[in-house]
PDB file of N, CA and C in Angstrom:
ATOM      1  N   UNK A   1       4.654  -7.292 -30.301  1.00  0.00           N
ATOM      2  CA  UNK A   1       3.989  -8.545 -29.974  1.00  0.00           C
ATOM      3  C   UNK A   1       2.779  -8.241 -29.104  1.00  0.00           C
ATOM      4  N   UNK A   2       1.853  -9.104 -29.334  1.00  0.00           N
ATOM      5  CA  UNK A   2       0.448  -8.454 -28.645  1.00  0.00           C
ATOM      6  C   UNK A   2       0.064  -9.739 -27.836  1.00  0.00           C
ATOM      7  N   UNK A   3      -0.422  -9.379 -26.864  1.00  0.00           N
ATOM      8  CA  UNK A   3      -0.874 -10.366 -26.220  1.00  0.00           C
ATOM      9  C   UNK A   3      -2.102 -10.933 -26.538  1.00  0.00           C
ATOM     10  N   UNK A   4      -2.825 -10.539 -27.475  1.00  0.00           N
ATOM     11  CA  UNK A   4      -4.237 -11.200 -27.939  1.00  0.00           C
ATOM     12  C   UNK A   4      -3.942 -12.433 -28.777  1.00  0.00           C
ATOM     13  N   UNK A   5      -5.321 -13.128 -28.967  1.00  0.00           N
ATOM     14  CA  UNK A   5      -5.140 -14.284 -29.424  1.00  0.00           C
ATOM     15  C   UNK A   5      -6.392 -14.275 -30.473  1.00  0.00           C
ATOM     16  N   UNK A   6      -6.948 -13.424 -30.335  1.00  0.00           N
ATOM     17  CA  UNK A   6      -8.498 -13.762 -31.490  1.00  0.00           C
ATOM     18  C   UNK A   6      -8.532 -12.968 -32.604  1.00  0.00           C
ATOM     19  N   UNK A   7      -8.620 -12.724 -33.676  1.00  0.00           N
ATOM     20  CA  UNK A   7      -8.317 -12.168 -34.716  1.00  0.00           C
ATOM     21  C   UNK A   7      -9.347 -10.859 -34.982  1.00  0.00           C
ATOM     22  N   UNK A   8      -8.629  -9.285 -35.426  1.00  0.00           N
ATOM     23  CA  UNK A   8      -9.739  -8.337 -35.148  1.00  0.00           C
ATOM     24  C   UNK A   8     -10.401  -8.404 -36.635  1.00  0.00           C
ATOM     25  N   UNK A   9     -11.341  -7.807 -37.073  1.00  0.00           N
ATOM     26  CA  UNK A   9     -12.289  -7.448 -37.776  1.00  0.00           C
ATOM     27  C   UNK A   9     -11.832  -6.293 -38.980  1.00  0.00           C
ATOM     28  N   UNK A  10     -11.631  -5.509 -38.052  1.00  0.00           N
ATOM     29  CA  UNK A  10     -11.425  -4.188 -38.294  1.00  0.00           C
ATOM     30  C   UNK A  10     -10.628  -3.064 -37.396  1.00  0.00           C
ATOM     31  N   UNK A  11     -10.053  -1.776 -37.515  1.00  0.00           N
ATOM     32  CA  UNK A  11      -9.225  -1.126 -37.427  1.00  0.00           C
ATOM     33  C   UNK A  11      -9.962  -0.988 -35.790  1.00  0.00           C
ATOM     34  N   UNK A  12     -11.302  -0.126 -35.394  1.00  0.00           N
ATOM     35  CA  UNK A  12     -11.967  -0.386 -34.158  1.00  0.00           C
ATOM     36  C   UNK A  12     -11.672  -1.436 -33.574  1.00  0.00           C
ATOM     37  N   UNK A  13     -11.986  -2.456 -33.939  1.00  0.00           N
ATOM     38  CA  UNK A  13     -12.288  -3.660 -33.218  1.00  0.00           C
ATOM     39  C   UNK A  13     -10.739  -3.849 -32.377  1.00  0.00           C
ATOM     40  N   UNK A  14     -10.084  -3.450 -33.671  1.00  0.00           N
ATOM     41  CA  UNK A  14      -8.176  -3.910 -32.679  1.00  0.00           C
ATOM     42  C   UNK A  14      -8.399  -2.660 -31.693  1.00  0.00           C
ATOM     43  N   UNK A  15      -8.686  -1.219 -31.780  1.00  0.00           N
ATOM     44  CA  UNK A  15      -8.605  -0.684 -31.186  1.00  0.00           C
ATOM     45  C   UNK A  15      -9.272  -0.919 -30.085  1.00  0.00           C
ATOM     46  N   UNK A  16     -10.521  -1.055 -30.223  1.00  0.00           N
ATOM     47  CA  UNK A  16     -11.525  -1.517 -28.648  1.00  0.00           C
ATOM     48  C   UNK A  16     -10.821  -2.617 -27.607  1.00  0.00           C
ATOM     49  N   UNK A  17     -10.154  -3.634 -28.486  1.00  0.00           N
ATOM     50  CA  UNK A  17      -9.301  -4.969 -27.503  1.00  0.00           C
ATOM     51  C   UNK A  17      -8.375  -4.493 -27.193  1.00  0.00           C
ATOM     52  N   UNK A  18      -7.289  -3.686 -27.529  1.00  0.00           N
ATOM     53  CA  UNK A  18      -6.171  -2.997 -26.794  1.00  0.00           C
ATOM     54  C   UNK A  18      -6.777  -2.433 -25.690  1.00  0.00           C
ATOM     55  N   UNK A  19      -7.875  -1.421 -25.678  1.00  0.00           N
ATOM     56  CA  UNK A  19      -8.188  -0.818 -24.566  1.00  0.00           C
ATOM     57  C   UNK A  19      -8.917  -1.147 -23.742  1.00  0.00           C
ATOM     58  N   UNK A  20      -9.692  -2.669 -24.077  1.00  0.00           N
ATOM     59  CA  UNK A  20     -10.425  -3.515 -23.194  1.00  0.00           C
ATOM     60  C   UNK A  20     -10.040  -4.165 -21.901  1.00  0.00           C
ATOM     61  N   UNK A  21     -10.815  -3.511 -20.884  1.00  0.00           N
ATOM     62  CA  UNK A  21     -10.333  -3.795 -19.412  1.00  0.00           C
ATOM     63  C   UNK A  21     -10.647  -2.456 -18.341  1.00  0.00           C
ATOM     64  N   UNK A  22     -11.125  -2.358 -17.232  1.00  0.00           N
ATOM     65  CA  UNK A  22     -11.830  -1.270 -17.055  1.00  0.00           C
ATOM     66  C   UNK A  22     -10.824  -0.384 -16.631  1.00  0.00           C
ATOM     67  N   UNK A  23      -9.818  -0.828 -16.471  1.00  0.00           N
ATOM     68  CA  UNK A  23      -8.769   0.513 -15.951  1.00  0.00           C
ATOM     69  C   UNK A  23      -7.696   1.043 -17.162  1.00  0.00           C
ATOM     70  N   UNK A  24      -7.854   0.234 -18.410  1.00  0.00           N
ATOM     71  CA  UNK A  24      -6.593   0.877 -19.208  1.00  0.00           C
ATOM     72  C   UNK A  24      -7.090   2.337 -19.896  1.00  0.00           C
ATOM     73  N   UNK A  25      -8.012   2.882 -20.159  1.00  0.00           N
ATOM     74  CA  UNK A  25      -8.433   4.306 -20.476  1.00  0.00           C
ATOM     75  C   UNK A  25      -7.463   5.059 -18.954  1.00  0.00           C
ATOM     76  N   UNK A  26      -7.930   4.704 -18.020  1.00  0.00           N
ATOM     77  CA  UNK A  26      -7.791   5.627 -17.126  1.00  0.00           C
ATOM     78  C   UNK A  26      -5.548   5.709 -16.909  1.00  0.00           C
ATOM     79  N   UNK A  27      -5.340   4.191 -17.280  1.00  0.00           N
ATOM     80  CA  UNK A  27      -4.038   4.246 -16.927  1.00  0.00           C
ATOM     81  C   UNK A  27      -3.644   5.082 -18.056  1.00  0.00           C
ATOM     82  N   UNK A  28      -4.036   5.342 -19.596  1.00  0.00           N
ATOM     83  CA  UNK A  28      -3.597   5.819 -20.459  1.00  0.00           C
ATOM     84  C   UNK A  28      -3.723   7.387 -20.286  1.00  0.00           C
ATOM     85  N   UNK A  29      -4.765   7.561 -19.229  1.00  0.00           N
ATOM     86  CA  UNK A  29      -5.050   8.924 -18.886  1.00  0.00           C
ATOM     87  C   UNK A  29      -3.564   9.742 -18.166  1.00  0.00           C
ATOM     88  N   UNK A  30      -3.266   8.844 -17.116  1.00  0.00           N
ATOM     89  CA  UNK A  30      -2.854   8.765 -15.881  1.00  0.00           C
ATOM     90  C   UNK A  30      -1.206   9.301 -17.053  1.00  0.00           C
ATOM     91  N   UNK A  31      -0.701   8.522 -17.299  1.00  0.00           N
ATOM     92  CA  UNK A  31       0.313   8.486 -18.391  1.00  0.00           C
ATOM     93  C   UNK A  31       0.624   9.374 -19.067  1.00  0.00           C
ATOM     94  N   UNK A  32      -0.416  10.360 -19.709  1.00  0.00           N
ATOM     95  CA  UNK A  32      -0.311  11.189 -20.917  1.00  0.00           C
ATOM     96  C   UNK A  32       0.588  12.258 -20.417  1.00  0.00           C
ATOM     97  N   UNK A  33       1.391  12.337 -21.012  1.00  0.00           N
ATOM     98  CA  UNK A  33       2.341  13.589 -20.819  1.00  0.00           C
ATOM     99  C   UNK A  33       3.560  13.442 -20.013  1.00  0.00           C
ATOM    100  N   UNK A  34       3.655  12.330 -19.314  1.00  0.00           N
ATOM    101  CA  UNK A  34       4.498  12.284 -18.370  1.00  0.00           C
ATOM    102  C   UNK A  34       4.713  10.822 -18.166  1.00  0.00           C
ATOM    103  N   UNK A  35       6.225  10.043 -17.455  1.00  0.00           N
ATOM    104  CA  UNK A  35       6.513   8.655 -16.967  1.00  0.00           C
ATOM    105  C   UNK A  35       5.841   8.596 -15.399  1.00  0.00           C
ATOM    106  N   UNK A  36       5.336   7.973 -15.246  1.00  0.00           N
ATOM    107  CA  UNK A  36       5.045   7.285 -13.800  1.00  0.00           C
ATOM    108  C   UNK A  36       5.095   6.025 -13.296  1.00  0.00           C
ATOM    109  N   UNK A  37       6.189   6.160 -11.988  1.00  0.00           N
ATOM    110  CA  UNK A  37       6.216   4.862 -10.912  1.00  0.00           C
ATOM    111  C   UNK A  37       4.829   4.430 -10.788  1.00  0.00           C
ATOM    112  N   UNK A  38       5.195   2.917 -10.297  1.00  0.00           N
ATOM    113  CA  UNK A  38       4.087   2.016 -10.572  1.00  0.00           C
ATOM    114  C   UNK A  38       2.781   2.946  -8.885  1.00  0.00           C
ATOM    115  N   UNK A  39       3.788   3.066  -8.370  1.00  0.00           N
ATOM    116  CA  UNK A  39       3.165   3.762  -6.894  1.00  0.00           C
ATOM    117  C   UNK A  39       2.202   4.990  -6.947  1.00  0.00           C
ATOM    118  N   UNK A  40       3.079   5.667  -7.876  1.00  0.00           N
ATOM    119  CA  UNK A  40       1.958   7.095  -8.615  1.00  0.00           C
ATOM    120  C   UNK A  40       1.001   6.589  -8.951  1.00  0.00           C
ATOM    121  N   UNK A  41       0.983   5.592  -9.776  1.00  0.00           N
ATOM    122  CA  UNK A  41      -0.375   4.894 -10.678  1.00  0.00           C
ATOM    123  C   UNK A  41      -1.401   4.642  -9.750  1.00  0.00           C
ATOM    124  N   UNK A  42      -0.906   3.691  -8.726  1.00  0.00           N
ATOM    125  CA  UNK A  42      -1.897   3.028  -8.002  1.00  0.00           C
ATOM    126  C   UNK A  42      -2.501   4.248  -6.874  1.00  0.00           C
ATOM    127  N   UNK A  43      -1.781   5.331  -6.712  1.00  0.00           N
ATOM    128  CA  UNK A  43      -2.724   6.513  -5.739  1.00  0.00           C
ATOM    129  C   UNK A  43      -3.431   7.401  -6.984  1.00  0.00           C
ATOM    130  N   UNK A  44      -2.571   7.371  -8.299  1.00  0.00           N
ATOM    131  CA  UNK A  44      -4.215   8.670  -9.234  1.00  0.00           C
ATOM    132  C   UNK A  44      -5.254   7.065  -9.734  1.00  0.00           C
ATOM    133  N   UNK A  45      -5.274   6.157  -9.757  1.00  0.00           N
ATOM    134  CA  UNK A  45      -6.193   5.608  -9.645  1.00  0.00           C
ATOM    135  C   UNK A  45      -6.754   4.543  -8.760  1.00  0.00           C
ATOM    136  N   UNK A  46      -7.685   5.533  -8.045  1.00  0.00           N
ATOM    137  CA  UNK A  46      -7.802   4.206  -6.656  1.00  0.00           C
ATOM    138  C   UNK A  46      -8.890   3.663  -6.851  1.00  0.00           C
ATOM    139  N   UNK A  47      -8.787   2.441  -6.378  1.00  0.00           N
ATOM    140  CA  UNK A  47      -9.724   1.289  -6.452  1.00  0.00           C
ATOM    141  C   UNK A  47      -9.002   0.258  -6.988  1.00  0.00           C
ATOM    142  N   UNK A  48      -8.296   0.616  -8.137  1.00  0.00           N
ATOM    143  CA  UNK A  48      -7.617  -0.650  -9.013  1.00  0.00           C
ATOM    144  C   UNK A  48      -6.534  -1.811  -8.136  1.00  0.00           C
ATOM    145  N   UNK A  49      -6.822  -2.836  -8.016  1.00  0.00           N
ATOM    146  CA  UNK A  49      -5.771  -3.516  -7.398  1.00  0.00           C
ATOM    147  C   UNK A  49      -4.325  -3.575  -8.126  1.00  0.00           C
ATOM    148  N   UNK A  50      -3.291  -3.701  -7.379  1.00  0.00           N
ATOM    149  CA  UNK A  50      -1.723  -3.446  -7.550  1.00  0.00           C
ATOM    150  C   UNK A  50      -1.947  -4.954  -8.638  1.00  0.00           C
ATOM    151  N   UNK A  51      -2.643  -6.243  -8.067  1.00  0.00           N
ATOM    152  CA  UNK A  51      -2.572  -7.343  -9.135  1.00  0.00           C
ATOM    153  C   UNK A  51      -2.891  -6.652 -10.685  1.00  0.00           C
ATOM    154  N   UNK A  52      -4.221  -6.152 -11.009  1.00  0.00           N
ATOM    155  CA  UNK A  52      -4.765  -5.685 -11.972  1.00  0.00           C
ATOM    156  C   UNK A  52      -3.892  -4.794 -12.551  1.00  0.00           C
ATOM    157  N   UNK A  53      -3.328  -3.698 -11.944  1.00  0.00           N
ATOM    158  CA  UNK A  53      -2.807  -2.626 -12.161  1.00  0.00           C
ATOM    159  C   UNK A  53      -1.576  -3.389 -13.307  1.00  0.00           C
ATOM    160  N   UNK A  54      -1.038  -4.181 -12.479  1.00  0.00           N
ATOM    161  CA  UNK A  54       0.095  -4.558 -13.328  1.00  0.00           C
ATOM    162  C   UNK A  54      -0.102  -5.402 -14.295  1.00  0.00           C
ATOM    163  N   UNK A  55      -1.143  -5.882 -14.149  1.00  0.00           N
ATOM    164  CA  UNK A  55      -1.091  -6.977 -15.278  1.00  0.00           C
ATOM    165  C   UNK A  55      -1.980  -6.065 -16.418  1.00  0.00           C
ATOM    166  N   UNK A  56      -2.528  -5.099 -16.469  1.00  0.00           N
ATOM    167  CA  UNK A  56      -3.229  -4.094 -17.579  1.00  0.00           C
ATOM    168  C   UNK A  56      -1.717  -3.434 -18.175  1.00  0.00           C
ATOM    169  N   UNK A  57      -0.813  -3.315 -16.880  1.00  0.00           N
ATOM    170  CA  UNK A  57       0.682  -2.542 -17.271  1.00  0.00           C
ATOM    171  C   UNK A  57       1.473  -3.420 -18.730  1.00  0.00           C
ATOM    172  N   UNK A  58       1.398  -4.696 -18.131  1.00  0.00           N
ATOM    173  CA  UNK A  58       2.027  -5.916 -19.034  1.00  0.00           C
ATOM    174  C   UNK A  58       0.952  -5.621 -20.153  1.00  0.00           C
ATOM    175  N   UNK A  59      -0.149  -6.031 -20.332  1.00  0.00           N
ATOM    176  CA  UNK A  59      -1.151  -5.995 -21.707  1.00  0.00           C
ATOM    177  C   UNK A  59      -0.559  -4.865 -22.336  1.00  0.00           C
ATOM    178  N   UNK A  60      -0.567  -4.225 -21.657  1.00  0.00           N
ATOM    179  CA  UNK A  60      -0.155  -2.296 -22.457  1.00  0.00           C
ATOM    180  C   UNK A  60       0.793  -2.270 -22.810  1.00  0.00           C
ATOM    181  N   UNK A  61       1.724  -2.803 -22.053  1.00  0.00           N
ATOM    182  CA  UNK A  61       3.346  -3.202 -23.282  1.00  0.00           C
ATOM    183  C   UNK A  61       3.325  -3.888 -24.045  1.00  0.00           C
ATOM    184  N   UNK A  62       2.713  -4.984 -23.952  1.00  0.00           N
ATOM    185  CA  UNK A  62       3.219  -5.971 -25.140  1.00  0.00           C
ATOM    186  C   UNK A  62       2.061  -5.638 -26.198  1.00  0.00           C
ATOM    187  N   UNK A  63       1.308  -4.385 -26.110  1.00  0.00           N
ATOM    188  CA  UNK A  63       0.555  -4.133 -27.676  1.00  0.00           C
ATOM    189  C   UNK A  63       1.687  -2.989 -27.894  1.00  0.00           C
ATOM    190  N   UNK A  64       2.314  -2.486 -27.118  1.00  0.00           N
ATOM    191  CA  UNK A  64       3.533  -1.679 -27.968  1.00  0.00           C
ATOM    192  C   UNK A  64       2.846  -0.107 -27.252  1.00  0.00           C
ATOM    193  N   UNK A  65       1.684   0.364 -26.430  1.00  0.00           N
ATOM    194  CA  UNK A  65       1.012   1.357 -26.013  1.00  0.00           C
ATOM    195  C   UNK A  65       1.969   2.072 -24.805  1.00  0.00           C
ATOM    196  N   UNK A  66       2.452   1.004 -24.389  1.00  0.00           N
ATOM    197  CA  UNK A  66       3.167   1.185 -22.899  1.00  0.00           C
ATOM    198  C   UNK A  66       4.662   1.136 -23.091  1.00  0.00           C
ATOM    199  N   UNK A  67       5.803   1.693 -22.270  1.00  0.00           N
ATOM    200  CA  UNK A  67       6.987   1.663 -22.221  1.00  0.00           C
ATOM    201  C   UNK A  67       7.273   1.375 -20.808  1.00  0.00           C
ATOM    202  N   UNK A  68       8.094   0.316 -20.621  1.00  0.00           N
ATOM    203  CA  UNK A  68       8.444   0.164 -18.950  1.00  0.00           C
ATOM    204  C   UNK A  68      10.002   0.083 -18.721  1.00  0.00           C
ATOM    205  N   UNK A  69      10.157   0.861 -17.897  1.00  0.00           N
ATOM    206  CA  UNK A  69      11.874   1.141 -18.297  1.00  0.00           C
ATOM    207  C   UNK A  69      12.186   0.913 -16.803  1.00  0.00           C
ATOM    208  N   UNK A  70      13.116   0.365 -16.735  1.00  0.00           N
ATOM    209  CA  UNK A  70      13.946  -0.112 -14.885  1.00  0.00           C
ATOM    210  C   UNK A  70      14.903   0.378 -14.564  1.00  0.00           C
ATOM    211  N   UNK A  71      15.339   1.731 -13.906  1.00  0.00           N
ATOM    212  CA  UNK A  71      16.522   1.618 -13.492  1.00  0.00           C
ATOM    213  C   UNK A  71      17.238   0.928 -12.527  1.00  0.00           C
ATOM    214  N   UNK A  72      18.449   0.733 -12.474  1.00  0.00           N
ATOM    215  CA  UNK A  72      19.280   0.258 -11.698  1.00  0.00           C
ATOM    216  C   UNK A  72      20.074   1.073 -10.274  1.00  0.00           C
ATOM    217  N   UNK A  73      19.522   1.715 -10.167  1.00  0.00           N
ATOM    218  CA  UNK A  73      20.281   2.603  -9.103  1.00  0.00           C
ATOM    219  C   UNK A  73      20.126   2.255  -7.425  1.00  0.00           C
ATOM    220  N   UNK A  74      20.461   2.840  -6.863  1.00  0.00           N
ATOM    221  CA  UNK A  74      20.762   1.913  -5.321  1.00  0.00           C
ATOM    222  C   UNK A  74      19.273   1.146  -4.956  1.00  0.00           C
ATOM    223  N   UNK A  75      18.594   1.566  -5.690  1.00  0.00           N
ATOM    224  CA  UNK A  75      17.349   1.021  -5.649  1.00  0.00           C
ATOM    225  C   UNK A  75      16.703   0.740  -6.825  1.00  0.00           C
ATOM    226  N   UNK A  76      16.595  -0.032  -7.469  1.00  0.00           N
ATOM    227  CA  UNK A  76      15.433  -0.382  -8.787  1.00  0.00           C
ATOM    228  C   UNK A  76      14.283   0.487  -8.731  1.00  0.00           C
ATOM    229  N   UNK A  77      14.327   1.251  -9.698  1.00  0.00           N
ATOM    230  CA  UNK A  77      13.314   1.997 -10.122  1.00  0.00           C
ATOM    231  C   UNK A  77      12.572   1.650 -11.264  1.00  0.00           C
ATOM    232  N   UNK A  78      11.279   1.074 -11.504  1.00  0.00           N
ATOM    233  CA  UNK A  78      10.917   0.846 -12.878  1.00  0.00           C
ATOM    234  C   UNK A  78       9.903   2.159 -12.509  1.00  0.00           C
ATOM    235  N   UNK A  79       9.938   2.883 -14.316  1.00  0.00           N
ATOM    236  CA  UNK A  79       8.943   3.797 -14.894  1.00  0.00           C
ATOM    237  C   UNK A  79       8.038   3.488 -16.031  1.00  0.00           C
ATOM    238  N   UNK A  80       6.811   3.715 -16.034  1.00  0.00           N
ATOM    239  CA  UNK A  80       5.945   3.510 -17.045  1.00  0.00           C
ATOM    240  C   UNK A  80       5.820   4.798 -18.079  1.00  0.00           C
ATOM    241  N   UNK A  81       6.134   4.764 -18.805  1.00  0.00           N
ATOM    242  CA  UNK A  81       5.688   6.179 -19.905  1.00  0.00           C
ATOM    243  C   UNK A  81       4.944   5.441 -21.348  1.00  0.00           C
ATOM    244  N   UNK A  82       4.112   6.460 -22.318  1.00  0.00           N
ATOM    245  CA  UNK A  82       3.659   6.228 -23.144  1.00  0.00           C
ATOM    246  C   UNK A  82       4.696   6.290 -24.639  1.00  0.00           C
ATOM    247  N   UNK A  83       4.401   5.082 -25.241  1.00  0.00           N
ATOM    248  CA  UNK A  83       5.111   5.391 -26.828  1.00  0.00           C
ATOM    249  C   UNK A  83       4.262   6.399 -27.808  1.00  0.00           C
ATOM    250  N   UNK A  84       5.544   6.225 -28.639  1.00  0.00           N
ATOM    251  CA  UNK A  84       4.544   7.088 -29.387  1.00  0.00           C
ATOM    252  C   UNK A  84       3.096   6.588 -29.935  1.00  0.00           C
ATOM    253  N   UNK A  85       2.824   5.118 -30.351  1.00  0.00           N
ATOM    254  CA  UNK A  85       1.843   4.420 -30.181  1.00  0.00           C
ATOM    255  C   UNK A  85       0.327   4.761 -29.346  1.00  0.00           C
ATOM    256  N   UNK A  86       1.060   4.532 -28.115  1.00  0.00           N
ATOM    257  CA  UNK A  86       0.410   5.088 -26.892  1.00  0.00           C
ATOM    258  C   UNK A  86      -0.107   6.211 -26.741  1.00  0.00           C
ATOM    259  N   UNK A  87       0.947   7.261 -27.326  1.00  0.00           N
ATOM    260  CA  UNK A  87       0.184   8.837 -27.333  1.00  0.00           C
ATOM    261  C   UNK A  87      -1.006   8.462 -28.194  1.00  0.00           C
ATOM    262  N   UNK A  88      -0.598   7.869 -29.874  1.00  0.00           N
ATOM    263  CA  UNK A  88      -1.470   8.601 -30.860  1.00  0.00           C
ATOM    264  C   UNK A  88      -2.693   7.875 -30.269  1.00  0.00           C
ATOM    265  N   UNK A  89      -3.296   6.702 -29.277  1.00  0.00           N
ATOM    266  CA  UNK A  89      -4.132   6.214 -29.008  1.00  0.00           C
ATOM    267  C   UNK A  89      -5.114   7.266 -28.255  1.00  0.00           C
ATOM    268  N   UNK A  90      -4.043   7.608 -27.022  1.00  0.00           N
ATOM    269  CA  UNK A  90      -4.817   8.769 -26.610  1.00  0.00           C
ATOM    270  C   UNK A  90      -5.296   9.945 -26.903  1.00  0.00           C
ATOM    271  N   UNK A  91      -4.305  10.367 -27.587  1.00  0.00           N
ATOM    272  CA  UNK A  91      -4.916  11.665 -28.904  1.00  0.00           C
ATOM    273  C   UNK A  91      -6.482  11.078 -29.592  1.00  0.00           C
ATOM    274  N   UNK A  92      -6.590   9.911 -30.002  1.00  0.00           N
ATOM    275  CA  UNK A  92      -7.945   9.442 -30.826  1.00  0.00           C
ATOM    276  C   UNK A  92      -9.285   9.056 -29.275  1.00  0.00           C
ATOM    277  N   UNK A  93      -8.834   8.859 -28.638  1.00  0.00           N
ATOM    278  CA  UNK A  93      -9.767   8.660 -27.269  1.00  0.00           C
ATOM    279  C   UNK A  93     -10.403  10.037 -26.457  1.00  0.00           C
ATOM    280  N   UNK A  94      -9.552  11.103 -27.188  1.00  0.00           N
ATOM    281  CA  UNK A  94      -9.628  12.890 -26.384  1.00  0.00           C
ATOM    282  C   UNK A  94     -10.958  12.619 -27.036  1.00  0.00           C
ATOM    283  N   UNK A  95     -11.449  12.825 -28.662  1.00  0.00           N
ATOM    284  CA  UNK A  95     -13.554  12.820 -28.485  1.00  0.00           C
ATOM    285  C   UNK A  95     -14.598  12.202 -28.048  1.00  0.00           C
ATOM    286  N   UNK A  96     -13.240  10.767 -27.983  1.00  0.00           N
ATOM    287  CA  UNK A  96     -15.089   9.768 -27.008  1.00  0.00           C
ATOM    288  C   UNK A  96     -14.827  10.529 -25.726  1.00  0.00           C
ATOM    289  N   UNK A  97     -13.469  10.977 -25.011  1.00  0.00           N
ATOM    290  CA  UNK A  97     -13.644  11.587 -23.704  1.00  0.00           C
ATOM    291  C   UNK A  97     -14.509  13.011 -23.727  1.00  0.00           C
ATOM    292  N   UNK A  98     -14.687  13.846 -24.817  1.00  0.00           N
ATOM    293  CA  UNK A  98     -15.572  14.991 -25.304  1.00  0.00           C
ATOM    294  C   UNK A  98     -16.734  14.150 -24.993  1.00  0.00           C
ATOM    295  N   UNK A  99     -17.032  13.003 -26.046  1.00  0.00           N
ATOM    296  CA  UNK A  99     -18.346  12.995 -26.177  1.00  0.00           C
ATOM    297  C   UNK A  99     -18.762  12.747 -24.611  1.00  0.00           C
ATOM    298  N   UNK A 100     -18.275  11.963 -23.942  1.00  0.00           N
ATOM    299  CA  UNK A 100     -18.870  11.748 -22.508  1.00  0.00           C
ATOM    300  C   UNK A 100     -19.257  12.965 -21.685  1.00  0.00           C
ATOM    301  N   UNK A 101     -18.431  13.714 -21.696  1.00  0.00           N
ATOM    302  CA  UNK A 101     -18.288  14.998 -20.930  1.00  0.00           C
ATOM    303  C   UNK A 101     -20.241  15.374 -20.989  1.00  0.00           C
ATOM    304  N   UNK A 102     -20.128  15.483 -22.524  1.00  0.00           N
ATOM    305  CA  UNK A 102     -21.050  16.466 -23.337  1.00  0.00           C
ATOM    306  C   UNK A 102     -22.331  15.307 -22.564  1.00  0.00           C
ATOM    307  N   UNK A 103     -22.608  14.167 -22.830  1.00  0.00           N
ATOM    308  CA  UNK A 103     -23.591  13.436 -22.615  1.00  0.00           C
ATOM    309  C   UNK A 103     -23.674  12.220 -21.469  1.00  0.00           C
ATOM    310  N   UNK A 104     -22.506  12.831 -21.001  1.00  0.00           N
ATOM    311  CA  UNK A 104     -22.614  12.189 -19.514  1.00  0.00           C
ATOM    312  C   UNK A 104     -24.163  12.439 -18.661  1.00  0.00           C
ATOM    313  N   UNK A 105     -25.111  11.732 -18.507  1.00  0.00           N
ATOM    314  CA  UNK A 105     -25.999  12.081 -17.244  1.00  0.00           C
ATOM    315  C   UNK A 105     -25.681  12.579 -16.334  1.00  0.00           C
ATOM    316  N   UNK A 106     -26.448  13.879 -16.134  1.00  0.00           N
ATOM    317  CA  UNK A 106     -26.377  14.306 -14.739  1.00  0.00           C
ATOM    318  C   UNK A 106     -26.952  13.763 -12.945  1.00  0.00           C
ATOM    319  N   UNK A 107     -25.654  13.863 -12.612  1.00  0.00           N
ATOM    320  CA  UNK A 107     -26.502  12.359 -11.495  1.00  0.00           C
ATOM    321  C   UNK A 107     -27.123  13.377 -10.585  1.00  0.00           C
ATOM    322  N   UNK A 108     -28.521  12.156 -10.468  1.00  0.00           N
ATOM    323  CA  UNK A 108     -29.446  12.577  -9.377  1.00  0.00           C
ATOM    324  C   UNK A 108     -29.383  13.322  -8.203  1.00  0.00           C
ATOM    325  N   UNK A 109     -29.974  14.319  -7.964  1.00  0.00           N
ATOM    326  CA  UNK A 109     -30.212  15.060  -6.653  1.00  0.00           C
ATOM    327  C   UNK A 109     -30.191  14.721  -4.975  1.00  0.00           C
ATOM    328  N   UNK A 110     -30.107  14.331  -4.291  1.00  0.00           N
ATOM    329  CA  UNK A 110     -30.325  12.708  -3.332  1.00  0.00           C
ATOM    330  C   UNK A 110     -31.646  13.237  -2.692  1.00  0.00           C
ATOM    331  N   UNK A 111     -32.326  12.057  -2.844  1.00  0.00           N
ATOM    332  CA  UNK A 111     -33.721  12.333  -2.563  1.00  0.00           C
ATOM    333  C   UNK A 111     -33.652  12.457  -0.928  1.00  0.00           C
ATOM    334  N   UNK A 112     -34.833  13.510  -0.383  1.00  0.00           N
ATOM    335  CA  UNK A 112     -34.970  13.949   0.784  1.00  0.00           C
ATOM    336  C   UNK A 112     -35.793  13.318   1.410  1.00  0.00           C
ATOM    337  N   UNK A 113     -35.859  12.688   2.536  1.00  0.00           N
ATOM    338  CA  UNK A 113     -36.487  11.936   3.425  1.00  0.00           C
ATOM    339  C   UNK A 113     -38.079  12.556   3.595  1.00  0.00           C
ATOM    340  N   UNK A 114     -38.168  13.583   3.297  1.00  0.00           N
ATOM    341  CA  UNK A 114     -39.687  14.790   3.318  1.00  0.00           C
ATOM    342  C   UNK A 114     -40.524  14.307   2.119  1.00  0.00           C
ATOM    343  N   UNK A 115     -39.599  14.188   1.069  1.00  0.00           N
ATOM    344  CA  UNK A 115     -40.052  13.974  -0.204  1.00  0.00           C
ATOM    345  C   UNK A 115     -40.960  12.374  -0.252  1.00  0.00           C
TER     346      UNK A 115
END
């Protein structure tokens, strides 16, 4: 079940709206290979608010990308890990992350007060 409501185009287009939102690349980053507490998440990506964080968490499950699993133990533990879904997304995102690398701008020098 997906949480969208507008109808895609094409195979991209669904793909671009799943990953639309400025932190779900990075949470899918964050993810790859391994489950992580919601707490891990929010220190490898800082800036993102705990509101945002979770509610990109919810979008990401209910397209089927995300897995959120709770344990019950003397303390509730919920874990986030990737489906298989989720992997093959990130597997197809590894060349736009190439292409950036490759054509990322190199940022400016900081200009000198002499200059």
């Amino acid at each position: 079940m997906s949480v969208r409501v507008r109808p895609t185009h094409c195979g991209l287009d669904a793909a671009v709206e799943v990953i639309s939102g400025k932190w779900k690349v990075v949470i899918l980053w964050a993810l790859a290979g391994q489950s992580r507490r919601f707490g891990e998440l929010k220190r490898l990506i800082p800036g993102v608010s705990e509101k945002v964080l979770f509610q990109h968490l919810r979008e990401l499950e209910a397209d089927g990308v995300v897995h959120r699993e709770s344990h019950d133990a003397p303390v509730v533990r919920v874990e986030y890990s990737l489906t298989p879904r989720g992997s093959a997304l990130n597997d197809a995102l590894k060349p736009l992350g190439a292409w950036g690398r490759e054509y990322l701008p190199e940022r400016a020098e900081p200009v000198s007060e002499d200059a």
